[in-house]
Protein backbone atom coordinates (compact mmCIF):
# COMPACT_ATOMS: atom_id res chain seq x y z
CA UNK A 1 0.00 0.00 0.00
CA UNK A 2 2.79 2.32 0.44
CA UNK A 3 3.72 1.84 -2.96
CA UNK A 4 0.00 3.13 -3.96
CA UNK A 5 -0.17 6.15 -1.51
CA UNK A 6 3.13 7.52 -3.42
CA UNK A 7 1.29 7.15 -6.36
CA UNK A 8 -1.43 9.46 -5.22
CA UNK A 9 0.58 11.82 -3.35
CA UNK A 10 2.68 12.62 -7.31
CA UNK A 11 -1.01 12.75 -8.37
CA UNK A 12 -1.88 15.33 -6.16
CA UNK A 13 1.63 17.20 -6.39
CA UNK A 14 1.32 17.47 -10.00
CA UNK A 15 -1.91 18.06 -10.45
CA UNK A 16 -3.70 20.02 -7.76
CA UNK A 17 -6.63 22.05 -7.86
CA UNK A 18 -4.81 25.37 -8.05
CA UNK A 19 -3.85 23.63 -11.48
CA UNK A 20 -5.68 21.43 -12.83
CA UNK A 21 -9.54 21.92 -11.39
CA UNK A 22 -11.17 18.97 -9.76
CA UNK A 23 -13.61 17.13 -11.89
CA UNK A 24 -15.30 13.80 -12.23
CA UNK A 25 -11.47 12.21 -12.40
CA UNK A 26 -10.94 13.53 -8.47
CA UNK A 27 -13.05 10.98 -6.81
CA UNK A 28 -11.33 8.08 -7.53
CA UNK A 29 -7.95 9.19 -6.44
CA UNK A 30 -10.14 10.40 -2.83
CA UNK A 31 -11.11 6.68 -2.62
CA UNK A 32 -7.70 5.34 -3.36
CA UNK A 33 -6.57 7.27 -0.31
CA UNK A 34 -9.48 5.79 1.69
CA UNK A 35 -8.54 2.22 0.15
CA UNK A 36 -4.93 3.06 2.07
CA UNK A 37 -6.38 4.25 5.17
CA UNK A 38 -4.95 7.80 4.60
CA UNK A 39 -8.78 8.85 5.40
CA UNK A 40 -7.02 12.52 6.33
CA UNK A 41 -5.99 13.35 2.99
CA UNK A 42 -8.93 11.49 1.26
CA UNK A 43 -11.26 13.54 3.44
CA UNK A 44 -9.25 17.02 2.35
CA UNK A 45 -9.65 16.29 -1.27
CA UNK A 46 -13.69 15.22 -0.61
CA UNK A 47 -14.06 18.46 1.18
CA UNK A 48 -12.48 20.17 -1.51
CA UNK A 49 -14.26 19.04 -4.14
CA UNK A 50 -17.63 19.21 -2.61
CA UNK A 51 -16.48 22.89 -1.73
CA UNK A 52 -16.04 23.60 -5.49
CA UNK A 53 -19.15 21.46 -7.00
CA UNK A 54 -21.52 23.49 -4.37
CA UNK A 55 -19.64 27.12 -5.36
CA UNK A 56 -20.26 25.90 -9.36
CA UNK A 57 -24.11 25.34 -8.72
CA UNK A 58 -25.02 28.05 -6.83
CA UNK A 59 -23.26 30.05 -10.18
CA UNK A 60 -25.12 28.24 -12.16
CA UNK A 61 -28.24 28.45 -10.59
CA UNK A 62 -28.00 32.35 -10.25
CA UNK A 63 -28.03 32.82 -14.00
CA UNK A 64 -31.34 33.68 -15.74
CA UNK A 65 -33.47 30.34 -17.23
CA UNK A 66 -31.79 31.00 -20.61
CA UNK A 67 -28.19 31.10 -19.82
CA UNK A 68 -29.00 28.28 -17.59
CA UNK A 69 -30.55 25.97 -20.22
CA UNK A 70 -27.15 25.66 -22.24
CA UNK A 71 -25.21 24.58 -19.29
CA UNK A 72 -27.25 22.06 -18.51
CA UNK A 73 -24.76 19.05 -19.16
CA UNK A 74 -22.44 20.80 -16.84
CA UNK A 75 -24.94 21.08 -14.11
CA UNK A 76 -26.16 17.70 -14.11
CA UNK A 77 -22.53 16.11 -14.07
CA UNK A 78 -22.21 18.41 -11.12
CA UNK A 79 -25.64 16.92 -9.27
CA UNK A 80 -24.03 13.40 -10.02
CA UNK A 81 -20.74 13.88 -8.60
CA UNK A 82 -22.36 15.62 -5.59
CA UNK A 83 -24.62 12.77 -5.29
CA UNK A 84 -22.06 10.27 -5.55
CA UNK A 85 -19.76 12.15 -3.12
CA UNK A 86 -22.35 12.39 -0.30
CA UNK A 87 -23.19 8.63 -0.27
């Protein structure tokens, strides 16, 4: 397992949020961490991510019906990953 978490940890060091933005590719890399019982930095990367998903919908839901109606791919994948996150 040690082998794995320095895996994750170059994952993380190379590609951060401040760099590359979490998306749908972020919770599997939190689970890893879980799978390796580093549940701290798992939980850091959940929070994270949650943080971000819940800043992008209330954007998205602030914007007038028709600005909203194009994005709605983007807000959906955003429900889903909440979703999934939570359970």
């Amino acid at each position: 397992m040690d082998s794995a978490v320095l895996v994750l940890d170059k994952c993380m060091e190379l590609t951060p949020n401040s760099r590359v933005p979490f998306d749908l590719f972020v919770p599997p890399v939190a689970e890893g961490y879980y799978n390796c019982q580093q549940n701290e930095k798992a939980n850091a990367i959940v929070t994270e991510h949650l943080n971000l998903i819940s800043e992008e919908l209330v954007y998205y839901f602030s914007l007038n019906p028709e600005l909203r109606d194009g994005l709605d791919y983007e807000i959906r994948v955003a429900l889903q990953l909440r979703r999934n996150t939570c359970r």
